[in-house]
PDB file of N, CA and C in Angstrom:
ATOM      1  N   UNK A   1       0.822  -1.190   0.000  1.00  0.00           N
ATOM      2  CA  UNK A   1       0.000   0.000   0.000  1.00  0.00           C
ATOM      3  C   UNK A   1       0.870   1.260   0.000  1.00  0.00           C
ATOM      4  N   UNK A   2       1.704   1.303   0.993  1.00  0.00           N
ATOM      5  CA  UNK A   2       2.811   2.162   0.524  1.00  0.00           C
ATOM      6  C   UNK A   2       3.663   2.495  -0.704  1.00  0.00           C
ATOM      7  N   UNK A   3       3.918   1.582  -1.124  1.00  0.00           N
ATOM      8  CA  UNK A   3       4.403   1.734  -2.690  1.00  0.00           C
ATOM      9  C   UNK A   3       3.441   2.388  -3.519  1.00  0.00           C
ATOM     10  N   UNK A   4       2.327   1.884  -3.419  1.00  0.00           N
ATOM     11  CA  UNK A   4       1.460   2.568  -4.392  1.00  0.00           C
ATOM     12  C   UNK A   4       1.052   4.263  -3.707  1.00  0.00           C
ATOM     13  N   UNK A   5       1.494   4.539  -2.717  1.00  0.00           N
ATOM     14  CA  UNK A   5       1.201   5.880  -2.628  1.00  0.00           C
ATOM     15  C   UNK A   5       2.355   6.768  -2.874  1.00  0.00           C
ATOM     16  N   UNK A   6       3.817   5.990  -2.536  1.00  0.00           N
ATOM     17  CA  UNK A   6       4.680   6.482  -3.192  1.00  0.00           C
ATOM     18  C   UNK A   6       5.174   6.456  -4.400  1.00  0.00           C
ATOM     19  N   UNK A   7       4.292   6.036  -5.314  1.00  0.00           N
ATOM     20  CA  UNK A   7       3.989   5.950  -7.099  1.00  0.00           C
ATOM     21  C   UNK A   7       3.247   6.903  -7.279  1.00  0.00           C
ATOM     22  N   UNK A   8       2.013   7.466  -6.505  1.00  0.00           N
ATOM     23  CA  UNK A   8       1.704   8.471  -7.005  1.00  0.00           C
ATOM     24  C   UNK A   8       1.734   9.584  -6.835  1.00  0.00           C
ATOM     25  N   UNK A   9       2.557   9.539  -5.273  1.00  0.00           N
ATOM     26  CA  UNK A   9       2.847  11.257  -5.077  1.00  0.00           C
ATOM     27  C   UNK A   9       4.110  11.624  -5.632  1.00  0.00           C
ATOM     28  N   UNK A  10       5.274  10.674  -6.206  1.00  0.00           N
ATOM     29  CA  UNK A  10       6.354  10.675  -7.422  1.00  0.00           C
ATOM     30  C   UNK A  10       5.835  11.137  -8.626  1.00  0.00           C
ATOM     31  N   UNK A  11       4.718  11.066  -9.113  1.00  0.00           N
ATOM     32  CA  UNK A  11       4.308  10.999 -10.861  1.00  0.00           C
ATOM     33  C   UNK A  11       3.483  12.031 -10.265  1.00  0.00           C
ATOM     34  N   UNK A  12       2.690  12.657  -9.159  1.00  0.00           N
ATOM     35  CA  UNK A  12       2.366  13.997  -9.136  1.00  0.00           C
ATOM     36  C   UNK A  12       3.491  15.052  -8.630  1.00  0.00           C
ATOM     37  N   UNK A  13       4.298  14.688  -8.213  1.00  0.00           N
ATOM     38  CA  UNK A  13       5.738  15.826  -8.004  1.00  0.00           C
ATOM     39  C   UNK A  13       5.821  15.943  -9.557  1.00  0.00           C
ATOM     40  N   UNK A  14       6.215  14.913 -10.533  1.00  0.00           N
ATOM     41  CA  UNK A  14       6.730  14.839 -11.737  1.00  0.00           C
ATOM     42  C   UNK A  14       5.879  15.752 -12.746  1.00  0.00           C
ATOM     43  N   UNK A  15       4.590  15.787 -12.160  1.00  0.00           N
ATOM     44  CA  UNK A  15       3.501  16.376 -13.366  1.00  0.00           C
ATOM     45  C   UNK A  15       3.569  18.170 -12.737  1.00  0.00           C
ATOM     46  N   UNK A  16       3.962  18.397 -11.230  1.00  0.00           N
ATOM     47  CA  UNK A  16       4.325  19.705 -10.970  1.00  0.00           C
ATOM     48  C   UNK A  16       4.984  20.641 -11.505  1.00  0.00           C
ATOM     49  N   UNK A  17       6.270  19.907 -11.414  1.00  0.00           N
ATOM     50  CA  UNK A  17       7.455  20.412 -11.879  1.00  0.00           C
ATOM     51  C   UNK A  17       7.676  20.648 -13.081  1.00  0.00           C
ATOM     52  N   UNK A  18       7.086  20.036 -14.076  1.00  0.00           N
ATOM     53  CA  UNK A  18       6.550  19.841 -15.675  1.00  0.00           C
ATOM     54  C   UNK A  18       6.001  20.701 -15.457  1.00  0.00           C
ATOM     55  N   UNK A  19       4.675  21.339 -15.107  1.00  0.00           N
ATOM     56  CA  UNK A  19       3.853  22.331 -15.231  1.00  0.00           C
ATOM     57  C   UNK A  19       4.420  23.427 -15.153  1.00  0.00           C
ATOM     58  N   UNK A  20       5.145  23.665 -13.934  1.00  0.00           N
ATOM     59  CA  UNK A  20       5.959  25.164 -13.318  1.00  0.00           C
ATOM     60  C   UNK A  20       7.172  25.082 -14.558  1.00  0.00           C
ATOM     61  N   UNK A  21       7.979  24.486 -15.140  1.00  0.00           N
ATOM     62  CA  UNK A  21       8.832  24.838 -15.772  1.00  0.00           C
ATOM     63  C   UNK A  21       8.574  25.252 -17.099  1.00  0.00           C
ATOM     64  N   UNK A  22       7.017  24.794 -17.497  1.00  0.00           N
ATOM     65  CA  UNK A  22       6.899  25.224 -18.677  1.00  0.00           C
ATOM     66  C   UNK A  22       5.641  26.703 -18.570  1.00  0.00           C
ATOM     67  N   UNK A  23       5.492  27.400 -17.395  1.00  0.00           N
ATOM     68  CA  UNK A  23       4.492  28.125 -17.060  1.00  0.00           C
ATOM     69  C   UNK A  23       5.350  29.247 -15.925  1.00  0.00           C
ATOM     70  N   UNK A  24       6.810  29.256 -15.954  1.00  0.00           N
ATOM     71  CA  UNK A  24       7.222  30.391 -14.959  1.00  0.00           C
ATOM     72  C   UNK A  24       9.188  30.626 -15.549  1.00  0.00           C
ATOM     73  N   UNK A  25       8.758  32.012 -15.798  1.00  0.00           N
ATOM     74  CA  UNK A  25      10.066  31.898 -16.754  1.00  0.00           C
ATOM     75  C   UNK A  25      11.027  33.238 -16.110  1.00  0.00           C
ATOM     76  N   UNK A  26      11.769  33.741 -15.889  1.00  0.00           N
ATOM     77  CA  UNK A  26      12.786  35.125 -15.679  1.00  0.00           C
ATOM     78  C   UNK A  26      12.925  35.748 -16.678  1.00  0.00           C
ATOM     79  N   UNK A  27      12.620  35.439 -17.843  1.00  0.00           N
ATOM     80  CA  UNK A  27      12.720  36.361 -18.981  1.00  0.00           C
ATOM     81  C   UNK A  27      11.369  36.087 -19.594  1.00  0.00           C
ATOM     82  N   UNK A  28      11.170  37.620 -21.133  1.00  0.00           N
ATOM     83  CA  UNK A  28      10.031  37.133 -21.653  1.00  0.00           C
ATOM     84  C   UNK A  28       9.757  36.511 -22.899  1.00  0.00           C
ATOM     85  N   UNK A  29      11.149  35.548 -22.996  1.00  0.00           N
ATOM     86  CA  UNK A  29      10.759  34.532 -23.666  1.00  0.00           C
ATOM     87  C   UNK A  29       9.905  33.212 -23.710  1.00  0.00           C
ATOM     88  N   UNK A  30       9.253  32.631 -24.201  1.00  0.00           N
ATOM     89  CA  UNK A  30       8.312  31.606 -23.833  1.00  0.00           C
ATOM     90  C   UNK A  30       9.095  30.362 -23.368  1.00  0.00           C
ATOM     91  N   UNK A  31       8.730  29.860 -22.215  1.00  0.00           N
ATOM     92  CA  UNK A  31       9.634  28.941 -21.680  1.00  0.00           C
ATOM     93  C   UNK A  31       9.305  27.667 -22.845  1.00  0.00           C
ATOM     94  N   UNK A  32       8.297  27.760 -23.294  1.00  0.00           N
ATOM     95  CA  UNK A  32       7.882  26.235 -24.266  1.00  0.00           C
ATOM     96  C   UNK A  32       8.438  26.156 -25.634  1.00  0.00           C
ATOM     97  N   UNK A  33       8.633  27.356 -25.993  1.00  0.00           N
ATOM     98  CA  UNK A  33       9.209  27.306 -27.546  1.00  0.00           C
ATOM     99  C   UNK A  33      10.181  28.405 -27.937  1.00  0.00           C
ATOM    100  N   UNK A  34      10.700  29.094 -27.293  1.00  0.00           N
ATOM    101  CA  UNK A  34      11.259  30.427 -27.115  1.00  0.00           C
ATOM    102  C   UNK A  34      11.332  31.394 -27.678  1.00  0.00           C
ATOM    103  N   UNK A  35       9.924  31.844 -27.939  1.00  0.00           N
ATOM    104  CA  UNK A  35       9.763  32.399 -29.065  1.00  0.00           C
ATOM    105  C   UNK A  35       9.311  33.752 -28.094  1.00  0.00           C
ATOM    106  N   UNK A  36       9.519  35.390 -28.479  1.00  0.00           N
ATOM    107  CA  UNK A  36       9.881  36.488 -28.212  1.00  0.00           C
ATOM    108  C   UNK A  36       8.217  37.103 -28.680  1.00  0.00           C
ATOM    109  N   UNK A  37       7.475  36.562 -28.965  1.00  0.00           N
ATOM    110  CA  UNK A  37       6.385  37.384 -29.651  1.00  0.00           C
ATOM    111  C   UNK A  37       4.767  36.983 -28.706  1.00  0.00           C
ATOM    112  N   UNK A  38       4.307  37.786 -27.981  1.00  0.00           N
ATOM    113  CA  UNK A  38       4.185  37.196 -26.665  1.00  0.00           C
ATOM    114  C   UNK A  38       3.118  38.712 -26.182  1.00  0.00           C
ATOM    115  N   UNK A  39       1.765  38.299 -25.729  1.00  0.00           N
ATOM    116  CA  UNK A  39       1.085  39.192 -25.268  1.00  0.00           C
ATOM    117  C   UNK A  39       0.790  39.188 -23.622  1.00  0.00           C
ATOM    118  N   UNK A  40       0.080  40.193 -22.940  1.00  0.00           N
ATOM    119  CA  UNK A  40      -0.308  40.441 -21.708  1.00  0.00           C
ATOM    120  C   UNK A  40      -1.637  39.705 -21.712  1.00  0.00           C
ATOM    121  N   UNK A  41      -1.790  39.461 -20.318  1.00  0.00           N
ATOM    122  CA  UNK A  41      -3.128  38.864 -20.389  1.00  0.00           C
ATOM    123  C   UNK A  41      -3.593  39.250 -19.048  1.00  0.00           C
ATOM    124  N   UNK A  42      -4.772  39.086 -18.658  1.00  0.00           N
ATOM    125  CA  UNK A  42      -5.427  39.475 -17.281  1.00  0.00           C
ATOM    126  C   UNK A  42      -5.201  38.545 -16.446  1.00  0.00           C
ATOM    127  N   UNK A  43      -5.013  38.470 -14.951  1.00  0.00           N
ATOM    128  CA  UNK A  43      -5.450  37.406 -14.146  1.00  0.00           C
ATOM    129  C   UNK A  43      -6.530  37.472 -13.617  1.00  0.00           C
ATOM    130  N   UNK A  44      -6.873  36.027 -13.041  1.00  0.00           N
ATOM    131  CA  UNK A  44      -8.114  36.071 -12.474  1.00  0.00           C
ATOM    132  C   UNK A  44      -7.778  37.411 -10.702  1.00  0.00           C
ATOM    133  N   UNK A  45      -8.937  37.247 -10.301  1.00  0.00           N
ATOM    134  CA  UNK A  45      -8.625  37.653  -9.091  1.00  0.00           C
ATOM    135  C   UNK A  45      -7.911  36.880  -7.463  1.00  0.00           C
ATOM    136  N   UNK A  46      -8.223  35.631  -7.648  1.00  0.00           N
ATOM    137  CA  UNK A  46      -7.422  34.811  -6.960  1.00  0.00           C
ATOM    138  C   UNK A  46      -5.951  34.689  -7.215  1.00  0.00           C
ATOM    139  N   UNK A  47      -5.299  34.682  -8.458  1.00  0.00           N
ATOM    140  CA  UNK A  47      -4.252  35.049  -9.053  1.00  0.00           C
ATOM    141  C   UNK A  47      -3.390  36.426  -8.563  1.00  0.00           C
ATOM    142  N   UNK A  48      -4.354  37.757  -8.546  1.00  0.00           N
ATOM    143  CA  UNK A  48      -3.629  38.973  -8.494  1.00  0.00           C
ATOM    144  C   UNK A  48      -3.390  38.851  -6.319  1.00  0.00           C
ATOM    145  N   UNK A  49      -4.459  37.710  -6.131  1.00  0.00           N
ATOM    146  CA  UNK A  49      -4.450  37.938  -4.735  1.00  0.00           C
ATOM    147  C   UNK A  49      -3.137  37.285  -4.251  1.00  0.00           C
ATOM    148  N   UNK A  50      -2.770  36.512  -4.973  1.00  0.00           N
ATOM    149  CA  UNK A  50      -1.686  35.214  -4.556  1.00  0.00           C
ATOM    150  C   UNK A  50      -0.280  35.711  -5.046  1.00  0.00           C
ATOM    151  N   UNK A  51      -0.205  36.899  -6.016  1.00  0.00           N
ATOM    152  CA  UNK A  51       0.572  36.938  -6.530  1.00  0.00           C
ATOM    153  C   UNK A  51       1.127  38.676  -6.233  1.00  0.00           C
ATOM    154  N   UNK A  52       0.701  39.077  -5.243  1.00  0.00           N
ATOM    155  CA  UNK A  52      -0.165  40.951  -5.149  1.00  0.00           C
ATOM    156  C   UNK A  52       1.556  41.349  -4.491  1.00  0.00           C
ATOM    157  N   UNK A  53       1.952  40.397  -3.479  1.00  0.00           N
ATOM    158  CA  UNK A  53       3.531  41.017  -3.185  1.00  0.00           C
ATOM    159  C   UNK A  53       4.909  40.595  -3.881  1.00  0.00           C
ATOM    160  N   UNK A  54       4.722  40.197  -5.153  1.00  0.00           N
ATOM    161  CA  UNK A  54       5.704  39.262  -5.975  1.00  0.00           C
ATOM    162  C   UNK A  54       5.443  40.089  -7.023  1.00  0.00           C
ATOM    163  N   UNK A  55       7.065  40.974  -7.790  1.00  0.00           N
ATOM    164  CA  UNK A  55       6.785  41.059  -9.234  1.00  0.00           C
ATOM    165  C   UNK A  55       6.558  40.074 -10.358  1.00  0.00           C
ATOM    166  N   UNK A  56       5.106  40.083 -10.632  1.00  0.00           N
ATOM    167  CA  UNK A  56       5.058  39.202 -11.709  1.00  0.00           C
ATOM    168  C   UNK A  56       4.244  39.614 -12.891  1.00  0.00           C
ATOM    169  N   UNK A  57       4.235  39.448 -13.715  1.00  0.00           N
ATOM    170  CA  UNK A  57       3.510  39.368 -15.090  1.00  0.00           C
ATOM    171  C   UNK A  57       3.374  38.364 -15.770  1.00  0.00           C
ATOM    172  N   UNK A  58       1.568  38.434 -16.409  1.00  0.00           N
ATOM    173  CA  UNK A  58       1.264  37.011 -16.980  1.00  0.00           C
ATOM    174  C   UNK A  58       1.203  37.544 -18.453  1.00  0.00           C
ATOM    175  N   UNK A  59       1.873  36.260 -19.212  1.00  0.00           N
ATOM    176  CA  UNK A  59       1.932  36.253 -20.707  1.00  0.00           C
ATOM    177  C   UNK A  59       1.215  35.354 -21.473  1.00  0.00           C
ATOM    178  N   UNK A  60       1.183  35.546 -22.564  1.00  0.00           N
ATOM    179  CA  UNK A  60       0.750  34.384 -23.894  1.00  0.00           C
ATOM    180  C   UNK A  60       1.264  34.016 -24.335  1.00  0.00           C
ATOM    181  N   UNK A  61       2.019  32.956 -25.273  1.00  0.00           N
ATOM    182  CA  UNK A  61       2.537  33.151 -26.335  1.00  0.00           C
ATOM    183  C   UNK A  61       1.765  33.600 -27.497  1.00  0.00           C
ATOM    184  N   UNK A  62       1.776  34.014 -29.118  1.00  0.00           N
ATOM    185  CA  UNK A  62       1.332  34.299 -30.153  1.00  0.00           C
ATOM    186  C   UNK A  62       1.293  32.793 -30.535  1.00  0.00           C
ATOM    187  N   UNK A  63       2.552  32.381 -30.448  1.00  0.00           N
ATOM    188  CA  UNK A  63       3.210  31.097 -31.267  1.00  0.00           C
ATOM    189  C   UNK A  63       2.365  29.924 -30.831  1.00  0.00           C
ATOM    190  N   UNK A  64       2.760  29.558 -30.085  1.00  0.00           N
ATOM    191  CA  UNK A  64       2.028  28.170 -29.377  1.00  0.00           C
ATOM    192  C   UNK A  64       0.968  28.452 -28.325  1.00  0.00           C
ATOM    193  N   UNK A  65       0.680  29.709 -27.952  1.00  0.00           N
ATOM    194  CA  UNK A  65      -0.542  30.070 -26.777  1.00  0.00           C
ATOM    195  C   UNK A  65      -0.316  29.393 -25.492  1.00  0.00           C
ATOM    196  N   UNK A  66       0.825  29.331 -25.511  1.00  0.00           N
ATOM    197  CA  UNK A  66       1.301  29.026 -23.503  1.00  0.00           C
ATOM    198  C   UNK A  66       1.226  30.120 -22.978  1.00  0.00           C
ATOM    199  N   UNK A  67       0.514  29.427 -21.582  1.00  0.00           N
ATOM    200  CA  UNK A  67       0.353  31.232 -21.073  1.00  0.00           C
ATOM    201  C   UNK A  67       1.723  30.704 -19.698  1.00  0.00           C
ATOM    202  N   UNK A  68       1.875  31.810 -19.560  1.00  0.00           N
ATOM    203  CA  UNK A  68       2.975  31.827 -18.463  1.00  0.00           C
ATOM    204  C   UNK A  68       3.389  33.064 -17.430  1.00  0.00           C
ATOM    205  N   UNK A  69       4.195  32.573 -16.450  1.00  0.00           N
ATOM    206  CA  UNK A  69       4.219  34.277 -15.564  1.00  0.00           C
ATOM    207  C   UNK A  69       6.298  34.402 -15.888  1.00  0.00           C
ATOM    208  N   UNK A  70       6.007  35.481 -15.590  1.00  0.00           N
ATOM    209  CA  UNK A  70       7.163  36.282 -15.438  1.00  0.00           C
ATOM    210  C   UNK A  70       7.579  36.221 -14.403  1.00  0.00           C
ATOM    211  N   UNK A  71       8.859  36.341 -13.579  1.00  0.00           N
ATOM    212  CA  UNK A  71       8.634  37.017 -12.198  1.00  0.00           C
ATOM    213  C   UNK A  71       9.837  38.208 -12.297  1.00  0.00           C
ATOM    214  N   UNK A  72       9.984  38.771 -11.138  1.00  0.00           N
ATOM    215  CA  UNK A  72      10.551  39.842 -11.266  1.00  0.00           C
ATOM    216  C   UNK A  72      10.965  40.877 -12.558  1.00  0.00           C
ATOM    217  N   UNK A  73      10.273  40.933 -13.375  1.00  0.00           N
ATOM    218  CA  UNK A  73      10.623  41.887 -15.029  1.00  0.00           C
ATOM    219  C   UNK A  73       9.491  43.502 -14.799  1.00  0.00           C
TER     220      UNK A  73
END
């Protein structure tokens, strides 16, 4: 029983870290395809609440439509 819970909280760390690396970048290139052509977008309000003492900015891509944050830019 243990094994199987440490199978799936491994393959949900794995699906995290996948998510955040392709959704949080230091520059405003697109972390998914690196492509420079890239719009602003709104956050929700739970978002601006979570995010209200952290420089961040949320992007698009044009190219592939990953949206992603910025931080400090």
């Amino acid at each position: 029983m243990k094994l199987v819970f440490y199978a799936i909280a491994g393959l949900v760390t794995v699906a995290a870290l996948t998510y955040l690396y392709f959704h949080i970048s230091n520059s405003i290139k697109c972390p998914k395809c690196g492509m420079i052509d890239q719009e602003r977008i709104t956050r929700s309000s739970l978002a601006r609440f979570f995010f209200r003492f952290i420089a961040t900015k949320a992007y698009r891509c044009r190219k592939c439509w990953n949206e992603y944050i910025v931080i400090g830019h």
